[in-house]
C-alpha atoms as a PDB file:
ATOM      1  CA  UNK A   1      32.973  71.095 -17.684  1.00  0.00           C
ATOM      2  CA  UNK A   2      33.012  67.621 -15.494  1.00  0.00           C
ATOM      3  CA  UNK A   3      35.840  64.855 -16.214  1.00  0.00           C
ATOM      4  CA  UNK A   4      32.926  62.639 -15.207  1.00  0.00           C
ATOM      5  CA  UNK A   5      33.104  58.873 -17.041  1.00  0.00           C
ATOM      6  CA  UNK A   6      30.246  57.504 -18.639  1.00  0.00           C
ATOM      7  CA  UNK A   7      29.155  54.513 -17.278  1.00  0.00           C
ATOM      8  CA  UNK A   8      28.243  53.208 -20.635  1.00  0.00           C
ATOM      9  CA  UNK A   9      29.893  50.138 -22.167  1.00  0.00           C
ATOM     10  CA  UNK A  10      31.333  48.991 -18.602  1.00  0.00           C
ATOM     11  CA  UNK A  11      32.027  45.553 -18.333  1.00  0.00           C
ATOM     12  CA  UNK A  12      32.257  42.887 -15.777  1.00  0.00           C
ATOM     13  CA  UNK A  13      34.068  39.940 -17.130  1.00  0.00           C
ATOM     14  CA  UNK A  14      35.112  36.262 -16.025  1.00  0.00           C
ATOM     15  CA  UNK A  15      38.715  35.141 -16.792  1.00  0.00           C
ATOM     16  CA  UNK A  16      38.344  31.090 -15.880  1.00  0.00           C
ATOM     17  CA  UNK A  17      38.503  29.112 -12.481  1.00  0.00           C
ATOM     18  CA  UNK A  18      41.767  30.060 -10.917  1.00  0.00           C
ATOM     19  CA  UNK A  19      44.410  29.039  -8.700  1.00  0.00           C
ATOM     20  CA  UNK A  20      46.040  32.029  -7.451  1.00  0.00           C
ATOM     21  CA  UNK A  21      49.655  32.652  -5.738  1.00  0.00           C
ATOM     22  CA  UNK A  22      50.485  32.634  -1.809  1.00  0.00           C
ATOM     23  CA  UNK A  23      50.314  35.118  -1.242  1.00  0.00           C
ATOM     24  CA  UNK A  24      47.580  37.015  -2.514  1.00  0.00           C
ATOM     25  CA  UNK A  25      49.350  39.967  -3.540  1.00  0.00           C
ATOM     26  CA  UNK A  26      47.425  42.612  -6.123  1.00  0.00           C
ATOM     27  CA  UNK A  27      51.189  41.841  -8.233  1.00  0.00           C
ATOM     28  CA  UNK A  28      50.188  38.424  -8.581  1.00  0.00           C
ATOM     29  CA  UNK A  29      46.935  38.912  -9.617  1.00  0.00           C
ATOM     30  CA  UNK A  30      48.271  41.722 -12.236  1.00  0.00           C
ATOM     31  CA  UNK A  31      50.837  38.545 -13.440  1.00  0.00           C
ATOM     32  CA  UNK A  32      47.648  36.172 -13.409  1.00  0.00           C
ATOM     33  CA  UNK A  33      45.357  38.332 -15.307  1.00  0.00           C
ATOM     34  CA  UNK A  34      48.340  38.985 -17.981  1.00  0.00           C
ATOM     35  CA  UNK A  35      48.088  35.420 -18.921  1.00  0.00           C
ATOM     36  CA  UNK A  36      44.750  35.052 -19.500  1.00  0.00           C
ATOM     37  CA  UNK A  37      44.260  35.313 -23.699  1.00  0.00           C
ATOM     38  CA  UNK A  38      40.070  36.266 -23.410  1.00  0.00           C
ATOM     39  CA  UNK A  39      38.090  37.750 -20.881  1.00  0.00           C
ATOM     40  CA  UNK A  40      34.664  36.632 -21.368  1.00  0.00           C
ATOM     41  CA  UNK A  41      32.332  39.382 -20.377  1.00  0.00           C
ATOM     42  CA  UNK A  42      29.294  38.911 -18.374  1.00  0.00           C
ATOM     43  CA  UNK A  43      25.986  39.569 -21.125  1.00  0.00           C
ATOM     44  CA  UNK A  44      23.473  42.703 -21.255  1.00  0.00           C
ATOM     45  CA  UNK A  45      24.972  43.495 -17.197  1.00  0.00           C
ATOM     46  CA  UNK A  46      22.273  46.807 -16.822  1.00  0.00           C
ATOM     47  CA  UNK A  47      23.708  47.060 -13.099  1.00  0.00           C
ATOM     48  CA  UNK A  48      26.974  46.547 -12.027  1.00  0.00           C
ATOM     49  CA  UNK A  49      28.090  48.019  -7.936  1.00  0.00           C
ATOM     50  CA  UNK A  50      30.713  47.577  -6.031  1.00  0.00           C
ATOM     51  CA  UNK A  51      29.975  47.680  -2.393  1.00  0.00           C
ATOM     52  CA  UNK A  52      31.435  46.814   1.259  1.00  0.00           C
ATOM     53  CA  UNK A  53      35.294  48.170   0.834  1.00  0.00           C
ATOM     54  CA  UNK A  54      36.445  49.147   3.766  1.00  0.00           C
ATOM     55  CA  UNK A  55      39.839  48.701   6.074  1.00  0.00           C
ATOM     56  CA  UNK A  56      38.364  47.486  10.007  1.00  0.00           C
ATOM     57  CA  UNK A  57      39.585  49.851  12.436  1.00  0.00           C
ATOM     58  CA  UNK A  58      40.895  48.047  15.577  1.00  0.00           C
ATOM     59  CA  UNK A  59      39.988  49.833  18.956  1.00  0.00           C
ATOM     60  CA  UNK A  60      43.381  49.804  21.133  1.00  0.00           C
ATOM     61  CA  UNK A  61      42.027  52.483  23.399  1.00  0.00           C
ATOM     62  CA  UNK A  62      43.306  51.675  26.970  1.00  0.00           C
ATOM     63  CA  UNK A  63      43.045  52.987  30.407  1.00  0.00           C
ATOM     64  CA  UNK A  64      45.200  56.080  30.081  1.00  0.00           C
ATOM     65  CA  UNK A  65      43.448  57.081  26.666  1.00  0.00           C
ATOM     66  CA  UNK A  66      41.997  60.450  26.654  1.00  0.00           C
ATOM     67  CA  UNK A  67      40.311  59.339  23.650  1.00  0.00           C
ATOM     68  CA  UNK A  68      39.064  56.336  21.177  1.00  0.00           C
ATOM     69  CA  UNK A  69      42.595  55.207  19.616  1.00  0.00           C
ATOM     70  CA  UNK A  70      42.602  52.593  16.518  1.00  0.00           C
ATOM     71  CA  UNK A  71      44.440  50.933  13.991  1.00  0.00           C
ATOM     72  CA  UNK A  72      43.956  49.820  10.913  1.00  0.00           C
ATOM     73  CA  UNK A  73      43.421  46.167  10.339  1.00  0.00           C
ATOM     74  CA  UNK A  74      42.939  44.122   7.026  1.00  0.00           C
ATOM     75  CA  UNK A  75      41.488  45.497   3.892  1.00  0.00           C
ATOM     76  CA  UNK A  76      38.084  43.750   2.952  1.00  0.00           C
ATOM     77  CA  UNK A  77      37.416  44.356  -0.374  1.00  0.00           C
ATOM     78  CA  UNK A  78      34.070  43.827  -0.583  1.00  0.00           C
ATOM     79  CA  UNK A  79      31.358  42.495  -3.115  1.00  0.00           C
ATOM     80  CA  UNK A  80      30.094  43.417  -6.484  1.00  0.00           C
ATOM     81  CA  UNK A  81      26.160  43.335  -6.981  1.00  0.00           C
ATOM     82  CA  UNK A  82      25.662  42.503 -11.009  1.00  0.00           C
ATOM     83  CA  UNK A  83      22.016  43.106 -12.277  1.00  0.00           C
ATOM     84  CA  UNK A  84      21.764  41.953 -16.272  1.00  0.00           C
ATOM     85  CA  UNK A  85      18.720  41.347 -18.752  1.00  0.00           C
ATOM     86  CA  UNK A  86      18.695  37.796 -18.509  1.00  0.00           C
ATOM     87  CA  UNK A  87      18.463  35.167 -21.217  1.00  0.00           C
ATOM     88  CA  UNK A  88      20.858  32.130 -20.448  1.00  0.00           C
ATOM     89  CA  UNK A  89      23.620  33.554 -22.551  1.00  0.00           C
ATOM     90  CA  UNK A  90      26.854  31.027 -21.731  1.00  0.00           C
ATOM     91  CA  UNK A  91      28.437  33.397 -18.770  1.00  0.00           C
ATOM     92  CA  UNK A  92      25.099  33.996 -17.443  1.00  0.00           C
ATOM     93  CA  UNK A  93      24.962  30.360 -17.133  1.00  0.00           C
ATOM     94  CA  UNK A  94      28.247  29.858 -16.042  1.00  0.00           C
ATOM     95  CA  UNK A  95      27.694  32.471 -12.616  1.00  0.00           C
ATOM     96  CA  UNK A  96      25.574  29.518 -11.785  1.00  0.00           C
ATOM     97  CA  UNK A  97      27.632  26.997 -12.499  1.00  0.00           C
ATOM     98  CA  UNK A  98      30.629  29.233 -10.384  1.00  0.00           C
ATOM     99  CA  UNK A  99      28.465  29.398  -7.743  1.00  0.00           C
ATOM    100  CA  UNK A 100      27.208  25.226  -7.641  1.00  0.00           C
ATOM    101  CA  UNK A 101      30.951  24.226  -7.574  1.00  0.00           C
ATOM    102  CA  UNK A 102      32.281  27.163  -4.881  1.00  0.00           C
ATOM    103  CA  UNK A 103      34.603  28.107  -7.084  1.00  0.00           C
ATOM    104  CA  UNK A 104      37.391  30.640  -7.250  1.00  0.00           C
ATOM    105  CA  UNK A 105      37.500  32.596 -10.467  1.00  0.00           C
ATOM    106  CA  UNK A 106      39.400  35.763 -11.550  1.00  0.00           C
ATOM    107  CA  UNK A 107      37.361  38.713 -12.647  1.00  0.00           C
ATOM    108  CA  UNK A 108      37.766  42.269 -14.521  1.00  0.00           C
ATOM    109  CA  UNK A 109      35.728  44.630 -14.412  1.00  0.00           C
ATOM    110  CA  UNK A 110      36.229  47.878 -16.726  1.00  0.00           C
ATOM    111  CA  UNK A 111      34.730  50.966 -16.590  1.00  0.00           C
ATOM    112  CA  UNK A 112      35.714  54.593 -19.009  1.00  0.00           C
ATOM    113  CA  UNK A 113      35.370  52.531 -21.728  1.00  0.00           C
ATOM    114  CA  UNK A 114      35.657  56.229 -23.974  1.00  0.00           C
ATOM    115  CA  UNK A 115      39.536  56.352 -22.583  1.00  0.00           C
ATOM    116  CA  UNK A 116      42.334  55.249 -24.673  1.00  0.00           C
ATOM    117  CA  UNK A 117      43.520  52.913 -21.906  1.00  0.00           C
ATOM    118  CA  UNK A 118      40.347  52.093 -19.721  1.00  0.00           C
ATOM    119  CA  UNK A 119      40.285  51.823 -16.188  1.00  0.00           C
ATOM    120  CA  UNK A 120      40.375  48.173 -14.768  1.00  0.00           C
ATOM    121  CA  UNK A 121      40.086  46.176 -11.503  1.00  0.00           C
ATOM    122  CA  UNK A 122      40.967  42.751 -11.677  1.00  0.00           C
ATOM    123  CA  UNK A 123      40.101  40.598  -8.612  1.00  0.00           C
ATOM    124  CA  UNK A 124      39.975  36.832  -7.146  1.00  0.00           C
ATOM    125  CA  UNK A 125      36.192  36.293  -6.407  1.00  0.00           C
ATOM    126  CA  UNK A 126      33.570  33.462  -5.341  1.00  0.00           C
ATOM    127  CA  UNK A 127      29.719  33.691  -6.648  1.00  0.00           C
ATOM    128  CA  UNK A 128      27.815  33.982  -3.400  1.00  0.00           C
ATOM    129  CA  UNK A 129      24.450  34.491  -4.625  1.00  0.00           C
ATOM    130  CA  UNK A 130      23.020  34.000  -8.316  1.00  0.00           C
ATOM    131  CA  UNK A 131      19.096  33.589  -8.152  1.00  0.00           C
ATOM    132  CA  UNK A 132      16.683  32.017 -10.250  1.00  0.00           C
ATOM    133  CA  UNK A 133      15.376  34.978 -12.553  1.00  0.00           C
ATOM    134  CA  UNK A 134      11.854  36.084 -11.719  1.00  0.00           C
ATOM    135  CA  UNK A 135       8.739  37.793 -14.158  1.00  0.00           C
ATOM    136  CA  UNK A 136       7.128  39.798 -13.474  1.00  0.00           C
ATOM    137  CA  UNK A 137       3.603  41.038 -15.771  1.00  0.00           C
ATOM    138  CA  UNK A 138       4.176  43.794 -18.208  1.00  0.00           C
ATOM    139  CA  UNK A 139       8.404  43.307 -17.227  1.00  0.00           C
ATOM    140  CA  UNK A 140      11.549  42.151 -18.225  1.00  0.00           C
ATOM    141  CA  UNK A 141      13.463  38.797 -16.040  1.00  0.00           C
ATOM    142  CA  UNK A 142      16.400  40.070 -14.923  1.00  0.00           C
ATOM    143  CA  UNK A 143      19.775  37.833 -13.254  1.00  0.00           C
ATOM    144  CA  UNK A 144      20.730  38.947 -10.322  1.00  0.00           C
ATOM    145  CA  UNK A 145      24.258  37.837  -9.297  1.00  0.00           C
ATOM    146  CA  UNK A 146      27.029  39.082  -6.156  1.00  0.00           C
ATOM    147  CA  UNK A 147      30.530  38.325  -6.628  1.00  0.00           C
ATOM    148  CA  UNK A 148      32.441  37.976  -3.389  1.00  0.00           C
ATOM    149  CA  UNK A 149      35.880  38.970  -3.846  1.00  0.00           C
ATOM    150  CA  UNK A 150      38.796  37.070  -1.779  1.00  0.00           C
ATOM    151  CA  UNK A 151      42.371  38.978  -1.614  1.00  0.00           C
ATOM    152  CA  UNK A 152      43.091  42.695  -3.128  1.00  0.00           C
ATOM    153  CA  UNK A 153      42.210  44.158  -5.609  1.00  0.00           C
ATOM    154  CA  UNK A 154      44.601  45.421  -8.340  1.00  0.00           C
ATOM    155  CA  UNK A 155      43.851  48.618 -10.075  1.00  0.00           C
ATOM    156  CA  UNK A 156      45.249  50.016 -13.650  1.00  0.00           C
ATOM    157  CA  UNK A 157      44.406  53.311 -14.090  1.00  0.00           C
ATOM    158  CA  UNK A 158      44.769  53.350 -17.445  1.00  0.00           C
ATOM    159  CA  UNK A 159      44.485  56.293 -19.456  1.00  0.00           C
ATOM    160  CA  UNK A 160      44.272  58.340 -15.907  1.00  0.00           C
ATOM    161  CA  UNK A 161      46.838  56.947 -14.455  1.00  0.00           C
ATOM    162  CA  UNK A 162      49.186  60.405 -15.181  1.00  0.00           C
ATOM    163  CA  UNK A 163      46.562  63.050 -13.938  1.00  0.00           C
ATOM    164  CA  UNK A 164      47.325  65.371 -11.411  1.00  0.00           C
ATOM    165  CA  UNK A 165      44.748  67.964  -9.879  1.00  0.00           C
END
């Protein structure tokens, strides 16, 4: 039998504008997130995908190399892509308004919702893209929205965080 997670009842939510520490650690984002009372979630998200994490790899081969040499460089955490049935619900409206002022918000998104503890990653991000929904004949108008995340990200592994394999 898999230990697969349904993806049902994942969230991505927005936790206000913020100002976060310097540094950008994922500890102070853990401490920032603490403080925040309610995590408004994102409405009727069908689509939510994290993409682009990665670590660049830093070519220090030289002369006397008898083959490609790296090192790691910074982490870039990448972007989320959120697809949602849209209908102007208040945080559907506010992704726009994130993304007319440039702002800096903190976000959580949640997935195994079935676990006692679910999993979460919290994250510092800017709205880079939120477009006008389109319609389509004999469709639905969806929102289509990328968050743009800026720092770490910090993980809780929640009810997992104690498995071994």
């Amino acid at each position: 039998m898999s230990n697969a997670l349904r993806s049902q009842n994942s969230t991505i939510a927005w936790g206000g504008v913020a100002t976060p520490a310097s540094p950008l650690t994922a500890a102070s984002i853990v401490t920032a997130a603490a403080a925040i009372t309610t995590w408004n979630q994102i409405e009727e998200c069908t689509d939510i995908k994290p993409s682009g994490q990665k670590v660049d790899e830093i070519d220090v081969t030289h002369l006397q190399s008898i083959a490609k040499e790296f090192v790691l460089g910074l982490e870039d955490s990448g972007s989320i892509d959120i697809t949602a049935n849209f209908f102007g619900g208040k945080y559907q409206q506010q992704l726009f308004t994130e993304k007319a002022n440039k702002s800096l918000s903190i976000y959580q998104y949640t997935v195994g919702a079935q676990l006692a503890n679910p999993i979460t990653f919290t994250f510092y991000a800017y709205v880079v893209k939120c477009e006008s929904p389109d319609a389509k004949v004999n469709g639905k108008i969806e929102l289509l929205a990328t968050l743009r995340i800026s720092g770490p990200v910090a993980v809780n592994w929640g009810s997992q965080a104690s498995i071994t394999y």
